[in-house]
N, C-alpha and C. Protein backbone atom coordinates (compact mmCIF):
# COMPACT_ATOMS: atom_id res chain seq x y z
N UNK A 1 24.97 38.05 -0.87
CA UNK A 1 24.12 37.41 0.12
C UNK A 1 24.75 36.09 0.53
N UNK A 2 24.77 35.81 1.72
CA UNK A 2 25.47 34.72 2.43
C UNK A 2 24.60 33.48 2.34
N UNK A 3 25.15 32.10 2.17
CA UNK A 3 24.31 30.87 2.19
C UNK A 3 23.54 30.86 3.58
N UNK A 4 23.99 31.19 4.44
CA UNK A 4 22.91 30.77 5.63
C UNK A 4 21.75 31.61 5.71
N UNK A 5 21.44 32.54 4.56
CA UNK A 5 20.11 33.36 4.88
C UNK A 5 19.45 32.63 3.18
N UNK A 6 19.83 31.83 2.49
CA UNK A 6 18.96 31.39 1.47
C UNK A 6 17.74 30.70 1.58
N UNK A 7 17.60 29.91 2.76
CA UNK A 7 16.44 29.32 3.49
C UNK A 7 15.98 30.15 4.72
N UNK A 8 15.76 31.52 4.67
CA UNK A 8 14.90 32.10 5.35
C UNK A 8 14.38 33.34 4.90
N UNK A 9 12.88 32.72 5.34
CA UNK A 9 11.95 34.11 5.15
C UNK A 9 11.94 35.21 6.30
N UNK A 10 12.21 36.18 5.95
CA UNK A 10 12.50 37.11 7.33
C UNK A 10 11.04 36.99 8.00
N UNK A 11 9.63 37.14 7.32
CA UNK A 11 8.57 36.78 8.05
C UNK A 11 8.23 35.09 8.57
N UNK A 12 8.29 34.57 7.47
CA UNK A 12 8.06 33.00 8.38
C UNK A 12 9.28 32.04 9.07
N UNK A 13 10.85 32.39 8.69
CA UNK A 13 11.60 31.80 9.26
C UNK A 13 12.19 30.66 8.23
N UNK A 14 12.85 29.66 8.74
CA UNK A 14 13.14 28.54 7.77
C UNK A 14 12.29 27.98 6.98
N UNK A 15 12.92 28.09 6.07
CA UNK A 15 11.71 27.52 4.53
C UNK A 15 12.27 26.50 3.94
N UNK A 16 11.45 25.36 3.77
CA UNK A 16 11.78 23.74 3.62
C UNK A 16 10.65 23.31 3.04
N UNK A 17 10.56 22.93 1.90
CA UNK A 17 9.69 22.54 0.98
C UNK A 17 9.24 21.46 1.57
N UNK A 18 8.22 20.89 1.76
CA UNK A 18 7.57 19.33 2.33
C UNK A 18 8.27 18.27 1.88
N UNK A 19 8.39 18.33 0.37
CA UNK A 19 8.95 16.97 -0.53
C UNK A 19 10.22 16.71 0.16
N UNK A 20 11.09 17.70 0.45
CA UNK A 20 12.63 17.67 1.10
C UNK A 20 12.67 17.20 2.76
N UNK A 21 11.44 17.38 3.34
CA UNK A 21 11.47 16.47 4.64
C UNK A 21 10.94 14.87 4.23
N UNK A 22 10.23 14.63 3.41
CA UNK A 22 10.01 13.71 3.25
C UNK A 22 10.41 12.72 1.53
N UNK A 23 11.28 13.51 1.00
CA UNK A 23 12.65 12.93 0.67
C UNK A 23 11.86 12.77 -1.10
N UNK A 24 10.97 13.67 -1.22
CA UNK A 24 10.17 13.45 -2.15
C UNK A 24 8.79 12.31 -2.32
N UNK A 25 8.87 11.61 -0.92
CA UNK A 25 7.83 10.40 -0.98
C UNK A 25 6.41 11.34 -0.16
N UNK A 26 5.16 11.23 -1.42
CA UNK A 26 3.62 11.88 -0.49
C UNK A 26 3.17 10.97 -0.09
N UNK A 27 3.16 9.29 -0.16
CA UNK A 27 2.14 8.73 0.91
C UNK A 27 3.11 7.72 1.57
N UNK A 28 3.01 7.44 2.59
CA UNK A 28 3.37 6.97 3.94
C UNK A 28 3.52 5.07 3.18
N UNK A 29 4.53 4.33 3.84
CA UNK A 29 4.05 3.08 3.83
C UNK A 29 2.55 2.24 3.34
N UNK A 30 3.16 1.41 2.10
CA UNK A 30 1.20 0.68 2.57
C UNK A 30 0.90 0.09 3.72
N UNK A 31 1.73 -0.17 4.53
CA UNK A 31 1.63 -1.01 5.62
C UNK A 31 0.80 0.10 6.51
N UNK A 32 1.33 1.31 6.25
CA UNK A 32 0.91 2.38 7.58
C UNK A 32 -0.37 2.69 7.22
N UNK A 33 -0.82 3.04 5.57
CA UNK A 33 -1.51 3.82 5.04
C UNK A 33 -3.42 3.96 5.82
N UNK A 34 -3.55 3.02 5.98
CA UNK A 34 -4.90 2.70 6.18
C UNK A 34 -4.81 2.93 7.64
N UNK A 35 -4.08 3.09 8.50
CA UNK A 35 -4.36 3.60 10.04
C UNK A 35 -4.01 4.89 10.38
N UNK A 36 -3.65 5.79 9.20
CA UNK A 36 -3.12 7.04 9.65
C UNK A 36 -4.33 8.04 9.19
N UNK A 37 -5.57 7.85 9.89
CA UNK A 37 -6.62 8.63 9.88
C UNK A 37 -6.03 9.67 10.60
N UNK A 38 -6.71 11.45 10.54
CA UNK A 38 -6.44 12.63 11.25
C UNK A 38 -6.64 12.45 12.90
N UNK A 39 -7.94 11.51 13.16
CA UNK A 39 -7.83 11.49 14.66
C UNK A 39 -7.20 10.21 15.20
N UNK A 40 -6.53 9.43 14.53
CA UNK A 40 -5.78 8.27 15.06
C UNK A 40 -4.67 8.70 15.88
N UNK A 41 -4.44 7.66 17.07
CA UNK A 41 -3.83 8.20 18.40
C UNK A 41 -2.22 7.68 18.14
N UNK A 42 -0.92 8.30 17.89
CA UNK A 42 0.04 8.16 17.80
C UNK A 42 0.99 7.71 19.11
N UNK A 43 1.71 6.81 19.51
CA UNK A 43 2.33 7.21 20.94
C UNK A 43 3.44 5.93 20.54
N UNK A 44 4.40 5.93 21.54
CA UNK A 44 5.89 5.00 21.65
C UNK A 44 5.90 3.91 21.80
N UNK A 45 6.40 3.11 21.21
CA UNK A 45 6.16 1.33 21.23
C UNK A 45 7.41 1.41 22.48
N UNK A 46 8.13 1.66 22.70
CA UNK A 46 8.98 1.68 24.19
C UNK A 46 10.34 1.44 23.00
N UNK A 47 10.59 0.55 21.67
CA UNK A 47 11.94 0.12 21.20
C UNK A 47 12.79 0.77 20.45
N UNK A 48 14.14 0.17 21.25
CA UNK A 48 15.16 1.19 20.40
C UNK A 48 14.57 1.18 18.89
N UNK A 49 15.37 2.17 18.01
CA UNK A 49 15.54 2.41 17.01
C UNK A 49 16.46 1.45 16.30
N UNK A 50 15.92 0.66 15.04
CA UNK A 50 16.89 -0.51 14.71
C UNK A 50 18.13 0.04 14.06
N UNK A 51 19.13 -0.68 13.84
CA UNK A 51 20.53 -0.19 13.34
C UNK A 51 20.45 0.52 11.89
N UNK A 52 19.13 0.56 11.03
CA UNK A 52 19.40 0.54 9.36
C UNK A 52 18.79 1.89 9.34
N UNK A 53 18.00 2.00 10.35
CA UNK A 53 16.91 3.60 10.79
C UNK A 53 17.50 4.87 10.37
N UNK A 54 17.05 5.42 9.48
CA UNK A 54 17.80 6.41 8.82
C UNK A 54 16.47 7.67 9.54
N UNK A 55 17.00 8.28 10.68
CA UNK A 55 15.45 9.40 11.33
C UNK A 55 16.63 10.59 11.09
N UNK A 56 15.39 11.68 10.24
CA UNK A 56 15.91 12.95 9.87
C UNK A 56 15.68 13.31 11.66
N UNK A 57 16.31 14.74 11.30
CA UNK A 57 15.50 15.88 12.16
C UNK A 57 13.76 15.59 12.53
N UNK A 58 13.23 15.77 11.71
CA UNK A 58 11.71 15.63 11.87
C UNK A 58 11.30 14.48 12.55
N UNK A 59 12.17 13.38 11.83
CA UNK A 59 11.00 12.38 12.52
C UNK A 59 11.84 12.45 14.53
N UNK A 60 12.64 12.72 14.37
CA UNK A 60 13.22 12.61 16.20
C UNK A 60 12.27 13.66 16.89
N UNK A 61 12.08 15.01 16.17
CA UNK A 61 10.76 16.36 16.83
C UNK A 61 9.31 15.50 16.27
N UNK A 62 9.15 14.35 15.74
CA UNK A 62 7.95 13.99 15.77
C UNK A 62 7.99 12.52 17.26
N UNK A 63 9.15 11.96 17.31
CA UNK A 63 9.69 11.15 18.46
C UNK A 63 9.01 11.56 19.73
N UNK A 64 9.88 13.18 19.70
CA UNK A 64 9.82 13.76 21.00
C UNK A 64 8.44 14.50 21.58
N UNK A 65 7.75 14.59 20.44
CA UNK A 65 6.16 15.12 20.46
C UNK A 65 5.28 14.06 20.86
N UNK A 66 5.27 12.62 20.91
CA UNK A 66 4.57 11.79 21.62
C UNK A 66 5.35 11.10 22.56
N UNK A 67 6.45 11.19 23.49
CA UNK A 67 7.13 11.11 24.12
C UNK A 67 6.32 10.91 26.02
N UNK A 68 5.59 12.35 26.13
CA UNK A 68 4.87 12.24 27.27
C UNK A 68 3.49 11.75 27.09
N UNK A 69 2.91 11.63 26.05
CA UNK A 69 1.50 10.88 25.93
C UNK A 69 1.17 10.45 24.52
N UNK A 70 0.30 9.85 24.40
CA UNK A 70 -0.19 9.90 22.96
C UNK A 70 -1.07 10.71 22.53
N UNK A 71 -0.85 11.25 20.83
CA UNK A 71 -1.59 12.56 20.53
C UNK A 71 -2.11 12.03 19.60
N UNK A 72 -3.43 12.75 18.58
CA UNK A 72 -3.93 12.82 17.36
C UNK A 72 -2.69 12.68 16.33
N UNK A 73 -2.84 12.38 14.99
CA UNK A 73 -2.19 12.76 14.09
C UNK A 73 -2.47 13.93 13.56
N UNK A 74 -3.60 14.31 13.97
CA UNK A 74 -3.49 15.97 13.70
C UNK A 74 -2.94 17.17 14.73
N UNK A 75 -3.13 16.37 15.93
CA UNK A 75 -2.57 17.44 16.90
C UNK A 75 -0.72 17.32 16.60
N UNK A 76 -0.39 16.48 16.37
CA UNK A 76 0.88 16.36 16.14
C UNK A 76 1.48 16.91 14.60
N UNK A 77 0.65 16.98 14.23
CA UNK A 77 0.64 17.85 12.59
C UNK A 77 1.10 19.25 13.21
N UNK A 78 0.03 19.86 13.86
CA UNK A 78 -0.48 21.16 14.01
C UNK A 78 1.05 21.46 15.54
N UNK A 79 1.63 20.56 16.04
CA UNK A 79 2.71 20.75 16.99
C UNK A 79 4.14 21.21 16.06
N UNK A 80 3.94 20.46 15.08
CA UNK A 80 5.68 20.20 14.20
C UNK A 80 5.32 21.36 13.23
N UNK A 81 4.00 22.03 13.11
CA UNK A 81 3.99 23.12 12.23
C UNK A 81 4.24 22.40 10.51
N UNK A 82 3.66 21.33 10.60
CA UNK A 82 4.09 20.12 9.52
C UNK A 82 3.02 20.02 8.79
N UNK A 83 2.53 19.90 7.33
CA UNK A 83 1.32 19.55 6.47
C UNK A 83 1.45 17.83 7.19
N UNK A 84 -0.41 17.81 7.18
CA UNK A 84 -0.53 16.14 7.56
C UNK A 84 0.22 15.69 6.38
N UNK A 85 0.08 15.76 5.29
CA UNK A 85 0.73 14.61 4.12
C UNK A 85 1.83 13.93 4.73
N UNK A 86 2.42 15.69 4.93
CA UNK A 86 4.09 15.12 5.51
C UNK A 86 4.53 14.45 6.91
N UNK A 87 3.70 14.52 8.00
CA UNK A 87 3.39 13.63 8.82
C UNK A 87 3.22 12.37 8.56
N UNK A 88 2.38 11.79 7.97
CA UNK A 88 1.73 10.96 7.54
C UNK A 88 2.88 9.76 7.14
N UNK A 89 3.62 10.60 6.16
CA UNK A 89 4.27 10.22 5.36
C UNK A 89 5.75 9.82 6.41
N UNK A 90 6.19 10.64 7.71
CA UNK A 90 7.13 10.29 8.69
C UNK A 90 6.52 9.17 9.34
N UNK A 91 5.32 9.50 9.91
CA UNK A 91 4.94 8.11 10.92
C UNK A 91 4.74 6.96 10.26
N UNK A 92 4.73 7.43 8.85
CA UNK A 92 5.15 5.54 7.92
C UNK A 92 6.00 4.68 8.55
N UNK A 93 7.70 5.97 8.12
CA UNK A 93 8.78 5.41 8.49
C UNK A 93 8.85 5.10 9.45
N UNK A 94 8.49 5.79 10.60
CA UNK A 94 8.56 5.62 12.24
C UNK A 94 7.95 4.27 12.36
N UNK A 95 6.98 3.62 11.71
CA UNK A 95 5.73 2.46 11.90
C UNK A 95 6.74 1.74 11.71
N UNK A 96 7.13 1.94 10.22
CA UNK A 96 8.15 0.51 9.37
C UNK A 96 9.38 0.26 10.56
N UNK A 97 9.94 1.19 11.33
CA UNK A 97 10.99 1.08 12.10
C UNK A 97 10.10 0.57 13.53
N UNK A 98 8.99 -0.01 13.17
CA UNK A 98 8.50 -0.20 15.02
C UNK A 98 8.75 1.19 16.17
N UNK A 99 9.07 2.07 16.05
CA UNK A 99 9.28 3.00 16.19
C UNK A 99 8.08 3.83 17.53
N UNK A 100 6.84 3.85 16.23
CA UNK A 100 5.43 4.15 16.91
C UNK A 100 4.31 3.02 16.69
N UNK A 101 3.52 3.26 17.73
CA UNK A 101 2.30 2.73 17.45
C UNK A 101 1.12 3.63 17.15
N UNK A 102 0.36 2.93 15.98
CA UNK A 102 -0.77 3.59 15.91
C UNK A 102 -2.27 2.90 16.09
N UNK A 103 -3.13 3.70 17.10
CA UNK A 103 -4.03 3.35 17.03
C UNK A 103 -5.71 4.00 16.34
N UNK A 104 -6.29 3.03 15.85
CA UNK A 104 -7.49 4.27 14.77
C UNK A 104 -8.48 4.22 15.76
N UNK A 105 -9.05 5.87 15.33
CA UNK A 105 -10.18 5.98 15.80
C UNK A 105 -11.24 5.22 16.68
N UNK A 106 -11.83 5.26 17.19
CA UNK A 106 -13.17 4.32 17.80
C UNK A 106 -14.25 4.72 16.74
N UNK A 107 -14.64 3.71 16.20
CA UNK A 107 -16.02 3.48 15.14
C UNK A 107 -16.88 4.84 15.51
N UNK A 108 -17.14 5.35 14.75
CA UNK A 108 -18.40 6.02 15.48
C UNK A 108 -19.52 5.84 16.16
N UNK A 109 -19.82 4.72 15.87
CA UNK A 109 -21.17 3.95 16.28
C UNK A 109 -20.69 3.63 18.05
N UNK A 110 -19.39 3.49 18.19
CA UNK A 110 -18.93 3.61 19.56
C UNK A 110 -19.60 4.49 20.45
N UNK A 111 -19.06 6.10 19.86
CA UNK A 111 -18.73 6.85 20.63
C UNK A 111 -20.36 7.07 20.93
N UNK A 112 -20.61 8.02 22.37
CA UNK A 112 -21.79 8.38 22.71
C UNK A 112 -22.29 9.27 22.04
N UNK A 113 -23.99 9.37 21.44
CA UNK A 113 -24.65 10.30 21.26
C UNK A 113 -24.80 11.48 22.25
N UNK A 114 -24.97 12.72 21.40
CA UNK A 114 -25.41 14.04 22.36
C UNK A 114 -26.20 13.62 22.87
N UNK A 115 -27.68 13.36 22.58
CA UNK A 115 -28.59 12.59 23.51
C UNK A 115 -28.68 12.23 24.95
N UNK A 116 -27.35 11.49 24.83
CA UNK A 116 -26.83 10.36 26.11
C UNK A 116 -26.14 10.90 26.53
N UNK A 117 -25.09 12.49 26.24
CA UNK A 117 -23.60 12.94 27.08
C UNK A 117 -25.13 13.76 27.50
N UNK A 118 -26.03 14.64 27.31
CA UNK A 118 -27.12 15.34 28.10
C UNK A 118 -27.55 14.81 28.83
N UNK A 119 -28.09 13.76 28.92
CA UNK A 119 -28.83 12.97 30.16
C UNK A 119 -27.91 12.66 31.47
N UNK A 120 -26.67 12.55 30.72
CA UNK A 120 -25.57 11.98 31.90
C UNK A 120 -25.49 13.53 32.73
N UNK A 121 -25.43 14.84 31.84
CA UNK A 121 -25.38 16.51 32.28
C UNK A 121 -26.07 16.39 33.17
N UNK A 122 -27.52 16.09 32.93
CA UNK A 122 -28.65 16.56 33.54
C UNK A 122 -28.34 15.41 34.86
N UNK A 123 -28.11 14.48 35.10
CA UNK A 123 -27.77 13.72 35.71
C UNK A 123 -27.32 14.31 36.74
N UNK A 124 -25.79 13.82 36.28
CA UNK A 124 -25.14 15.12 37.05
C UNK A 124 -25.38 16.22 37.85
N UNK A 125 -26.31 16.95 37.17
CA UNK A 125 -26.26 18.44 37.98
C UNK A 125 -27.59 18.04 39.33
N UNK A 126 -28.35 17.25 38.93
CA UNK A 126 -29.50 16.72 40.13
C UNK A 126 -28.80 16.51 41.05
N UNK A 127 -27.86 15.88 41.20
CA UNK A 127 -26.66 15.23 42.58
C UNK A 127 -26.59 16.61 43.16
């Protein structure tokens, strides 16, 4: 059997253990840790990449995945076909490199009650 078929499953394709994209590290920066909620909005600070920036494969297909807008950290999980841990654990590095910005959630107490998106419906449909 030839080395280039040792990392593939004929049903799922390339097989890459999580720990090996993320170099054996499971949680992200402390700096990052506390803003990388599932619905926190990921997107491009506009700056190069500094000279010491060591970006695998992954984190450049996690680059290029908020590139045209900003996404969830879960929608961007569920794009790279990536466990959040291991996300989580890239948009550290990406953070520590200024790389991305992240922004958290809106409080809940923000967002509108069903209550109030119905009334605005009913609203609506009177016009």
């Amino acid at each position: 059997m030839s080395n280039e078929h040792e990392w593939v499953d004929e049903e799922a394709g390339p097989v890459v253990r999580p720990y090996a994209v993320t170099r054996g590290r499971t949680k992200p920066a402390a700096k990052a840790l506390s803003t990388l909620d599932l619905l926190a909005t990921v997107s491009l600070t506009g700056r190069p990449a500094p000279a010491h920036a060591e970006l695998s494969v992954q984190h450049r297909r996690l680059l290029n995945c908020v590139v045209q807008h900003a996404r969830p950290v879960a929608e961007v999980a569920g794009e790279l076909d990536l466990p959040v841990a291991v996300v989580r654990v890239l948009l550290g590095d990406l953070i520590d490199y200024d790389l991305v910005a992240v922004k958290a959630p809106r409080p809940k107490a923000t967002t509108p009650t069903e209550s109030l998106l119905r009334e605005v419906i009913n609203g609506l449909r009177a016009l």
